[in-house]
PDB file of N, CA and C in Angstrom:
ATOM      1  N   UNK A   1      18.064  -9.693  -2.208  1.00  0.00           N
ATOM      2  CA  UNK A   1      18.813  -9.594  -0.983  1.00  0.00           C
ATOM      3  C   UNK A   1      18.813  -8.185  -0.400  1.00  0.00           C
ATOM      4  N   UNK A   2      18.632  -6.934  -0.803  1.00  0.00           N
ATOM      5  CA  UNK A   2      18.374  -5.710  -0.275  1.00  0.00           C
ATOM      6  C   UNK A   2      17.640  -5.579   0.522  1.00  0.00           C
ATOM      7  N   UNK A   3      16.536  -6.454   0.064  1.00  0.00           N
ATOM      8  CA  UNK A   3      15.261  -5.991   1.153  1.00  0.00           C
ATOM      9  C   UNK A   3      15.987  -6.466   2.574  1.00  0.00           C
ATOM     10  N   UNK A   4      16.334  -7.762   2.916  1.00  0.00           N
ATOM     11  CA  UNK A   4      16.773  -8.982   3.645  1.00  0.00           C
ATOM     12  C   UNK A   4      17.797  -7.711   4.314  1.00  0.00           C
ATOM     13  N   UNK A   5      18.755  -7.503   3.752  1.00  0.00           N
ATOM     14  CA  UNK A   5      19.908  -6.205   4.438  1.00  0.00           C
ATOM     15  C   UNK A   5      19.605  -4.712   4.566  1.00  0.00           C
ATOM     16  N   UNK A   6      18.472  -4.641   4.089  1.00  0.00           N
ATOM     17  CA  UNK A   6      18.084  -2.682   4.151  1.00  0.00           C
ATOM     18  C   UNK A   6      17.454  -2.563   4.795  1.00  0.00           C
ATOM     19  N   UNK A   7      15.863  -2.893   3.478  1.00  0.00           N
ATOM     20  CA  UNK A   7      14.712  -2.437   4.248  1.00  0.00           C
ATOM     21  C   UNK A   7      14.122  -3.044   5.953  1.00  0.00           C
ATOM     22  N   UNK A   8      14.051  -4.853   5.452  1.00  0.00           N
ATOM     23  CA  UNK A   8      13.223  -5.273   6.785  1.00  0.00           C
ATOM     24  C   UNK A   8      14.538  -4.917   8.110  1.00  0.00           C
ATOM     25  N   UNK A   9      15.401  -4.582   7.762  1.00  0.00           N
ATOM     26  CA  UNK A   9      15.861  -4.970   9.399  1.00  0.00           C
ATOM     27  C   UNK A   9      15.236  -3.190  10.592  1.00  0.00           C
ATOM     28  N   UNK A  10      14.860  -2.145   9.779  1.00  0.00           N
ATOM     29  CA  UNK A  10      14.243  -1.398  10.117  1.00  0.00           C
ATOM     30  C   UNK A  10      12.698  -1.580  10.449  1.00  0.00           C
ATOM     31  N   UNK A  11      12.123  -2.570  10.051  1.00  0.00           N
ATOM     32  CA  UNK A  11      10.871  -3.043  10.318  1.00  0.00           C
ATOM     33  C   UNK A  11      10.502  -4.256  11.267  1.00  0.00           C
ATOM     34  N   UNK A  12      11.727  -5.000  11.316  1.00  0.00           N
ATOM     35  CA  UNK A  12      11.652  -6.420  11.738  1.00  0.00           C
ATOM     36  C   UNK A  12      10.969  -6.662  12.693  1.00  0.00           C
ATOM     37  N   UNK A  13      11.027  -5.576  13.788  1.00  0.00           N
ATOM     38  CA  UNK A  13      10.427  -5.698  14.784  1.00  0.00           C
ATOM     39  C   UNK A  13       9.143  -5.193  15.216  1.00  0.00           C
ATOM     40  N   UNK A  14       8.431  -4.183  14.238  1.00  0.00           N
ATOM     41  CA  UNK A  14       7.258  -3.768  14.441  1.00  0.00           C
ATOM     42  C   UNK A  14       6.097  -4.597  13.960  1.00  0.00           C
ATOM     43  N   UNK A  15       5.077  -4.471  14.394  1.00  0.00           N
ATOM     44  CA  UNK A  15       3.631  -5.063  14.429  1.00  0.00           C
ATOM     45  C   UNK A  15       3.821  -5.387  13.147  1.00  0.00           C
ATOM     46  N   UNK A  16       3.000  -6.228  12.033  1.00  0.00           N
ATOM     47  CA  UNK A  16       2.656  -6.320  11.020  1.00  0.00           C
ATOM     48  C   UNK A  16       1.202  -4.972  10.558  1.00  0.00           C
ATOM     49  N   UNK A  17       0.536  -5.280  11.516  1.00  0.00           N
ATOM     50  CA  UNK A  17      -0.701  -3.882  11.681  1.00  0.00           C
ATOM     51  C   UNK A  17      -0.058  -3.075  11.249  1.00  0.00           C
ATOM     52  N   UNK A  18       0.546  -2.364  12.613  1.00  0.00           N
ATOM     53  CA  UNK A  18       1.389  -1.331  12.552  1.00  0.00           C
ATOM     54  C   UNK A  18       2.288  -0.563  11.143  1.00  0.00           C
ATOM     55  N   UNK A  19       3.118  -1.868  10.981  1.00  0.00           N
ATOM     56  CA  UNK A  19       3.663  -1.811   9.581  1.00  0.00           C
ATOM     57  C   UNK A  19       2.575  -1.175   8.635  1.00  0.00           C
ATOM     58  N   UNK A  20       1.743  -1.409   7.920  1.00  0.00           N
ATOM     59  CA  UNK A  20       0.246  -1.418   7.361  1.00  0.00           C
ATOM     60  C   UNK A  20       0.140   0.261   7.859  1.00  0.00           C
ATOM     61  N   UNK A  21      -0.341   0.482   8.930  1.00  0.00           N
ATOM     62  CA  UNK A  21      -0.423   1.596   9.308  1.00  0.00           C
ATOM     63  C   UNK A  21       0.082   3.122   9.000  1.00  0.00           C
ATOM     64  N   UNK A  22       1.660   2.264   9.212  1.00  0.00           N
ATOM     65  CA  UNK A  22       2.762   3.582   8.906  1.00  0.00           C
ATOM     66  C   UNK A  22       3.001   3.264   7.336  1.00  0.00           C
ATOM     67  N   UNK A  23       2.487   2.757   6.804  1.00  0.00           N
ATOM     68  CA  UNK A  23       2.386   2.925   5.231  1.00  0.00           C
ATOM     69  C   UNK A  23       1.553   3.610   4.934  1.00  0.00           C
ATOM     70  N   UNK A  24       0.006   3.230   5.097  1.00  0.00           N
ATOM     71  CA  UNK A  24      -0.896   4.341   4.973  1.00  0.00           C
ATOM     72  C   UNK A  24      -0.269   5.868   4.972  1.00  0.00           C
ATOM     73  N   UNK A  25       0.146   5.939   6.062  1.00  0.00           N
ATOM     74  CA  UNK A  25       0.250   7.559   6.632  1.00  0.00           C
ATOM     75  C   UNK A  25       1.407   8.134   5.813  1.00  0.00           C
ATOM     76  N   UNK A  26       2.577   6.804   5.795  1.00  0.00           N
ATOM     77  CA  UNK A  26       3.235   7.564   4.839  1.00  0.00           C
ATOM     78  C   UNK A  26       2.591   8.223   3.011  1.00  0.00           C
ATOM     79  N   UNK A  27       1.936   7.051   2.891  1.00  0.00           N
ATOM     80  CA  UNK A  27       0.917   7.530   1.488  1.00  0.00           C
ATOM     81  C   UNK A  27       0.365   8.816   1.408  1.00  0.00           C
ATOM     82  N   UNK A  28      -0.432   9.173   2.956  1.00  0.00           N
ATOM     83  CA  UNK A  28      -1.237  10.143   2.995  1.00  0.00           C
ATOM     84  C   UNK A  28      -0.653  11.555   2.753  1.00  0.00           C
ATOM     85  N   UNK A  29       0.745  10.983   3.450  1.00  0.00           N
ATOM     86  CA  UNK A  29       1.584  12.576   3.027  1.00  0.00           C
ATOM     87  C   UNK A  29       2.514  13.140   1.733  1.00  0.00           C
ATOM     88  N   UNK A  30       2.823  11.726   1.507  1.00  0.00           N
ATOM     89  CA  UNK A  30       3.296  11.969   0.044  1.00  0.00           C
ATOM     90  C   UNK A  30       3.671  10.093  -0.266  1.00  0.00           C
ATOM     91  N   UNK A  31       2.685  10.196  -1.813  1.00  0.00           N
ATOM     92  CA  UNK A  31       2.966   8.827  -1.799  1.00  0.00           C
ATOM     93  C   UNK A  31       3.952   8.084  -2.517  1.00  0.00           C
ATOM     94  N   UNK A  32       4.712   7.515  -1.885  1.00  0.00           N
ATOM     95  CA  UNK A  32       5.673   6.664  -2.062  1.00  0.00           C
ATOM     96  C   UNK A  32       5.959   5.276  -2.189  1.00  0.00           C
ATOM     97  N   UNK A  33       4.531   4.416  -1.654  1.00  0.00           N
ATOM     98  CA  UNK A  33       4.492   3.253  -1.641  1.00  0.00           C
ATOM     99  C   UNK A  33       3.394   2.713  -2.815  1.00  0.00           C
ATOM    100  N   UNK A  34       3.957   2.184  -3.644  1.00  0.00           N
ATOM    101  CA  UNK A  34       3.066   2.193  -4.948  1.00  0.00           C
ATOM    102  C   UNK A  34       1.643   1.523  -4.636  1.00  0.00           C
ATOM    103  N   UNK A  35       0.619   1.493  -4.771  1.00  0.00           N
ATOM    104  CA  UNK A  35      -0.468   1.183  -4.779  1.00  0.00           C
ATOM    105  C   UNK A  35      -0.823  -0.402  -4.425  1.00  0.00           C
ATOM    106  N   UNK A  36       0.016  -1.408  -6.178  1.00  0.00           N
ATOM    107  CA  UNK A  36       0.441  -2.560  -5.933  1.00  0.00           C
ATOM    108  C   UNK A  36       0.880  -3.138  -4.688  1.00  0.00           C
ATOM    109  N   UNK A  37       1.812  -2.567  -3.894  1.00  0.00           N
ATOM    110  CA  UNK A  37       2.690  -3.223  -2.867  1.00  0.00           C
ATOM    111  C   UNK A  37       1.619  -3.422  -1.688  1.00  0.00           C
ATOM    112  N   UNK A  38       0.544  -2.221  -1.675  1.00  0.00           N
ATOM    113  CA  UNK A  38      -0.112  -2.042  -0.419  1.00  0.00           C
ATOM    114  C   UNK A  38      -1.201  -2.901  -0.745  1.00  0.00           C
ATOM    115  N   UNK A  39      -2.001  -3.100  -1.760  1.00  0.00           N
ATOM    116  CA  UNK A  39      -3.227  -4.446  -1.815  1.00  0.00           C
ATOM    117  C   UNK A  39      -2.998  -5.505  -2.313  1.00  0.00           C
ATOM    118  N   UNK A  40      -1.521  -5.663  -2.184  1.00  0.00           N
ATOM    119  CA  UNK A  40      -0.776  -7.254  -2.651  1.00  0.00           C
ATOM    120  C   UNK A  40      -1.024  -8.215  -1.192  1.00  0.00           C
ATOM    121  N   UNK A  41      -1.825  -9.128  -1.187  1.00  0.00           N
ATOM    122  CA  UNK A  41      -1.387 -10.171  -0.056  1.00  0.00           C
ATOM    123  C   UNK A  41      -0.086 -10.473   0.829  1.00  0.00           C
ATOM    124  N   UNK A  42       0.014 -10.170   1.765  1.00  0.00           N
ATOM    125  CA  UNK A  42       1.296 -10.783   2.509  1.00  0.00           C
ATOM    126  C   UNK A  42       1.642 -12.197   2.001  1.00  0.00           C
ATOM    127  N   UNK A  43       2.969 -12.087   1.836  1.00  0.00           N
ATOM    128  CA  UNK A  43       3.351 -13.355   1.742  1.00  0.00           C
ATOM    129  C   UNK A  43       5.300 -13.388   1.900  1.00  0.00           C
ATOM    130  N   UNK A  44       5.411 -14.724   2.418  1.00  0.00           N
ATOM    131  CA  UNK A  44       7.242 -14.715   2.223  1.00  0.00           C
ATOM    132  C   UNK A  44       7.486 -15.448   1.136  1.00  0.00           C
ATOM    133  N   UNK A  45       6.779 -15.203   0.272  1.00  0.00           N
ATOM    134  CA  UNK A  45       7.306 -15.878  -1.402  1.00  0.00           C
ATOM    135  C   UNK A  45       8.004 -16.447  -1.319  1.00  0.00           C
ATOM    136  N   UNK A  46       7.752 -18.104  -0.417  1.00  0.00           N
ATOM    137  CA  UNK A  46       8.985 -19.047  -0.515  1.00  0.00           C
ATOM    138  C   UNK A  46       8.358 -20.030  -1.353  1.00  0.00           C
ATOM    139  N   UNK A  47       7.577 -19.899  -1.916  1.00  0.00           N
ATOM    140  CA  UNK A  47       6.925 -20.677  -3.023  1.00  0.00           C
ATOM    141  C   UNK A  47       5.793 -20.300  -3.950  1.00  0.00           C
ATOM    142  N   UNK A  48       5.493 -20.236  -5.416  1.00  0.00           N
ATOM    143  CA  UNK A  48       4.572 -19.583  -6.315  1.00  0.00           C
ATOM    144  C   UNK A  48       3.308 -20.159  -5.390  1.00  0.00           C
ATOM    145  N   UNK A  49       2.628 -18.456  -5.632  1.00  0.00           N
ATOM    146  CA  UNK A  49       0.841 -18.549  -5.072  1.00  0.00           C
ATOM    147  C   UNK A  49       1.089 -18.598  -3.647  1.00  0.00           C
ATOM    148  N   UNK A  50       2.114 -18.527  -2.940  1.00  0.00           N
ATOM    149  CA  UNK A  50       1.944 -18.894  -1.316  1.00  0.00           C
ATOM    150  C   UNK A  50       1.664 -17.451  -1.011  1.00  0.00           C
ATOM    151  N   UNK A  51       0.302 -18.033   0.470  1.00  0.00           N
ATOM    152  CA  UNK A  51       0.275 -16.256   0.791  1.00  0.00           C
ATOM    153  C   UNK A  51       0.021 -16.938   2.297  1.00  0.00           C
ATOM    154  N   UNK A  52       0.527 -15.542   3.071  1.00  0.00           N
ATOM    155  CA  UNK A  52       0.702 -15.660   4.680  1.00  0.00           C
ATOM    156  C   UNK A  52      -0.403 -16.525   5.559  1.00  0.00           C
ATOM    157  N   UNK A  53      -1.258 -15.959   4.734  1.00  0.00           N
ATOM    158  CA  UNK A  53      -2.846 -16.461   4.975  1.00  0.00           C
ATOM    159  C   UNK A  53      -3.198 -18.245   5.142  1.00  0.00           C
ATOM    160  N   UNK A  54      -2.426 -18.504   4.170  1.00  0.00           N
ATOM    161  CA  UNK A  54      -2.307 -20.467   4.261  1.00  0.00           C
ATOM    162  C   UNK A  54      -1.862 -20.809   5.319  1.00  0.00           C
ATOM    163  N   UNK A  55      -1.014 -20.390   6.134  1.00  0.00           N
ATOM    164  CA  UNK A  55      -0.622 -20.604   7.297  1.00  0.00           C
ATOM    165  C   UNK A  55      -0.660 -20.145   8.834  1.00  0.00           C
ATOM    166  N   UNK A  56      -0.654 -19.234   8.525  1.00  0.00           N
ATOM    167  CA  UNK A  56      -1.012 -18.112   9.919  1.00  0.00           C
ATOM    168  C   UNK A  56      -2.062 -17.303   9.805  1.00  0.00           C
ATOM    169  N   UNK A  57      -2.790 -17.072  11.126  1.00  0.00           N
ATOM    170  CA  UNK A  57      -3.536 -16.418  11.679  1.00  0.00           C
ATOM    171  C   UNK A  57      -3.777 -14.759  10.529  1.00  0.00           C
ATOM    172  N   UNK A  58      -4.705 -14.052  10.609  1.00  0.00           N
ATOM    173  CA  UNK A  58      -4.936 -12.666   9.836  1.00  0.00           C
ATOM    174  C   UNK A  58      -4.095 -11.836  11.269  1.00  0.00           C
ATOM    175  N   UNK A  59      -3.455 -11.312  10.256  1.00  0.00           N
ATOM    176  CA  UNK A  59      -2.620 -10.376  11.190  1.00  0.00           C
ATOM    177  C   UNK A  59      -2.959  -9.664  12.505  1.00  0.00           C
ATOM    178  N   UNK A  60      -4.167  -9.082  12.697  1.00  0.00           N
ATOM    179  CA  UNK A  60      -4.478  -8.329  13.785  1.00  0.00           C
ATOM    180  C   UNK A  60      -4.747  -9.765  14.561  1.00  0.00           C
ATOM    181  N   UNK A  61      -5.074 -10.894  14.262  1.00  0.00           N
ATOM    182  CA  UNK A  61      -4.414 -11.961  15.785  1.00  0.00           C
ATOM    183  C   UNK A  61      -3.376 -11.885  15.876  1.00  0.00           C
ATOM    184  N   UNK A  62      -2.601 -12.579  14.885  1.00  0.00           N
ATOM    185  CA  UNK A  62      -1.069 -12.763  15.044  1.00  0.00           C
ATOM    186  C   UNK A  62      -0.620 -11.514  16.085  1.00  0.00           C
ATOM    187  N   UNK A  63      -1.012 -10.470  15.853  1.00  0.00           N
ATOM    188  CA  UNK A  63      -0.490  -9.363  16.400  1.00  0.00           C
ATOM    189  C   UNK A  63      -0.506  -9.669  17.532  1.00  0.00           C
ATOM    190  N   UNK A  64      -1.443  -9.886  18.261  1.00  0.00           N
ATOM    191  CA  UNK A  64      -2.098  -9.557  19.601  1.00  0.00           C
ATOM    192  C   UNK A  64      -1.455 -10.999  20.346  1.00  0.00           C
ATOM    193  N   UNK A  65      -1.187 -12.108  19.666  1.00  0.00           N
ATOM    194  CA  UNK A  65      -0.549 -12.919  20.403  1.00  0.00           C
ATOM    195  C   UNK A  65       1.222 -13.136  20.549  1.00  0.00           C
ATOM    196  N   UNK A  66       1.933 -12.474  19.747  1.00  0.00           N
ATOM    197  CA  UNK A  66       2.777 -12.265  19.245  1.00  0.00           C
ATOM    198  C   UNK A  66       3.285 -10.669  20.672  1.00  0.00           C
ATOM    199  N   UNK A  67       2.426 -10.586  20.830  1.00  0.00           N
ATOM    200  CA  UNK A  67       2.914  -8.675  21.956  1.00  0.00           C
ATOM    201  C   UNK A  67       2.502  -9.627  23.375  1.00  0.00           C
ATOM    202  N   UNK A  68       1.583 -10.760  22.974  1.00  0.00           N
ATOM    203  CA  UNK A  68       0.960 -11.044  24.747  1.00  0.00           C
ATOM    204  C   UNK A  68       2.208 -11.482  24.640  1.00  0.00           C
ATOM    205  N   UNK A  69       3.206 -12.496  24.142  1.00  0.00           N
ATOM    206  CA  UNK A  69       3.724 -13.623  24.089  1.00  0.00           C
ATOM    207  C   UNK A  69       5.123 -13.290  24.636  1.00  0.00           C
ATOM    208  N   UNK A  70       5.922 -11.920  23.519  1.00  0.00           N
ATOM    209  CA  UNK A  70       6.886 -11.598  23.437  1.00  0.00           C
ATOM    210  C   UNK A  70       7.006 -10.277  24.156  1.00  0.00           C
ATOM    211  N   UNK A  71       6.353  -9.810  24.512  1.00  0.00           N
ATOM    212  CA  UNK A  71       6.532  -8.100  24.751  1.00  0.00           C
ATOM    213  C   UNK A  71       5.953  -8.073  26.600  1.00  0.00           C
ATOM    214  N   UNK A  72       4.681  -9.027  26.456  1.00  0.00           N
ATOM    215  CA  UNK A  72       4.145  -9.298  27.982  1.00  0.00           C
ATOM    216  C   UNK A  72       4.383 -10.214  28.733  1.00  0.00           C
ATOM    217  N   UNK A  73       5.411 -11.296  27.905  1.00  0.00           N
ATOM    218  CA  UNK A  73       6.082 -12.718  28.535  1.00  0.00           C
ATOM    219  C   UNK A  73       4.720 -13.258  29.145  1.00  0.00           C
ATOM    220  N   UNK A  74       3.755 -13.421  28.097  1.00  0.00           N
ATOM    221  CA  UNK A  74       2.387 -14.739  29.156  1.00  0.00           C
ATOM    222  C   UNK A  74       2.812 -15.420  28.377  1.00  0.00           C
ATOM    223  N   UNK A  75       2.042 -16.856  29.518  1.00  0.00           N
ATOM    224  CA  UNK A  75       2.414 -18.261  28.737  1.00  0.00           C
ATOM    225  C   UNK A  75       0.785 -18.362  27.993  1.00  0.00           C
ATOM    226  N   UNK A  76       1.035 -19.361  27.149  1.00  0.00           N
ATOM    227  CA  UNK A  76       0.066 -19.644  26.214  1.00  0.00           C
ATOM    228  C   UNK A  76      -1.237 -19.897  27.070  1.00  0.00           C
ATOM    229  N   UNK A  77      -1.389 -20.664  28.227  1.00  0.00           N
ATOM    230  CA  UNK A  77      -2.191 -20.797  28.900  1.00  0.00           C
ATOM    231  C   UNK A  77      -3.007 -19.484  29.481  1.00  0.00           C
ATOM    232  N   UNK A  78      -1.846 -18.464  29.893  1.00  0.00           N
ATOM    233  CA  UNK A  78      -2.481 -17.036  30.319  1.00  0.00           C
ATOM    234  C   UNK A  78      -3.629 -16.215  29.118  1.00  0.00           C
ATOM    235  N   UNK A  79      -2.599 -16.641  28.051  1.00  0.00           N
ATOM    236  CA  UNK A  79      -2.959 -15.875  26.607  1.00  0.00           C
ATOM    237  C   UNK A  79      -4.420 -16.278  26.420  1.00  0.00           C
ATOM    238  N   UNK A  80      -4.554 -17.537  26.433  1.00  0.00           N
ATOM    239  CA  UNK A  80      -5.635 -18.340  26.181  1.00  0.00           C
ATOM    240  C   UNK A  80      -7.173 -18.385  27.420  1.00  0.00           C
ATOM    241  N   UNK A  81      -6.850 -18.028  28.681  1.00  0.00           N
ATOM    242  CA  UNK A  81      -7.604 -17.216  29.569  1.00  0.00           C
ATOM    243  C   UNK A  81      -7.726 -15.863  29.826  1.00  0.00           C
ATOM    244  N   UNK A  82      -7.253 -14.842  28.980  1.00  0.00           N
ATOM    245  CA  UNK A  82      -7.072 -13.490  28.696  1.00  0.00           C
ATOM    246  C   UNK A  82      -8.427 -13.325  28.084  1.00  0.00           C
ATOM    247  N   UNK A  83      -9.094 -12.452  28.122  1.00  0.00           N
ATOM    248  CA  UNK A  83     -10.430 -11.660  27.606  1.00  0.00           C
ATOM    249  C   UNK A  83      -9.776 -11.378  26.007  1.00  0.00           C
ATOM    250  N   UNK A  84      -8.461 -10.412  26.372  1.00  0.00           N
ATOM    251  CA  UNK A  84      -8.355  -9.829  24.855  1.00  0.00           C
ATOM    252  C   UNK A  84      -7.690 -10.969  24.290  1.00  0.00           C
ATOM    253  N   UNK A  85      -7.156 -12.045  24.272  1.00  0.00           N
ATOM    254  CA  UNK A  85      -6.999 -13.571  23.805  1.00  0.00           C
ATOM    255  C   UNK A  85      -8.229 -14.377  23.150  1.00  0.00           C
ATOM    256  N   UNK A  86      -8.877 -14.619  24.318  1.00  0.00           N
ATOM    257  CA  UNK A  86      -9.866 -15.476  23.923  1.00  0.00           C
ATOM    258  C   UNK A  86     -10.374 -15.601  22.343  1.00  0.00           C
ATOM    259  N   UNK A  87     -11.289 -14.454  21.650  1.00  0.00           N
ATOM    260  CA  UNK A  87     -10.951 -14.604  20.868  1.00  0.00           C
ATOM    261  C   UNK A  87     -10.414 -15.390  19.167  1.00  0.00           C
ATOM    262  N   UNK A  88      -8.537 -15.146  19.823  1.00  0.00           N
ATOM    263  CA  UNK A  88      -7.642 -15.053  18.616  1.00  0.00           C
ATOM    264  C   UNK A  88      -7.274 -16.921  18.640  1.00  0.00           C
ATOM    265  N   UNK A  89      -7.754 -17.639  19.889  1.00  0.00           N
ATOM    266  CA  UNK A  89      -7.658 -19.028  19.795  1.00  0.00           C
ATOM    267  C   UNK A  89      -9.000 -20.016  19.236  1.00  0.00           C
TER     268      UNK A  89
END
């Protein structure tokens, strides 16, 4: 339950990429994020062996439809005639 009340609510809202990203960099400067955590598969461990991957898109789509969707308010139809869309469907 820590993570659920600490950590993610500082993350909740950034990219998954992104997330990824600012881990790296934090590594680069002093590392803090153990090795394990960073080439472990995404997953919401709501069941043994489940990984993000069984269900959703590889993150850098998810991303990109997830910012058209929520951040640029297009409808799926726009998303889906978009150049940088096309693509992730």
């Amino acid at each position: 339950m820590a993570t659920w009340w600490g950590g993610l609510a500082a993350i909740s809202d950034v990219p998954k990429t992104m997330v990824y990203r600012l881990s790296q960099y934090v590594n680069s400067r002093r590392p803090v994020i153990p090795k394990s955590t960073m080439e472990k598969p995404p997953s919401a461990e709501l069941r043994p062996n489940q990984r993000d991957s069984d269900v959703l898109p590889p993150y850098e789509v998810l991303d990109t439809i997830l910012e058209d969707y929520i951040e640029d308010n297009k409808a799926a139809e726009e998303m889906r005639a978009s150049e940088r869309s096309t693509s992730c469907w």
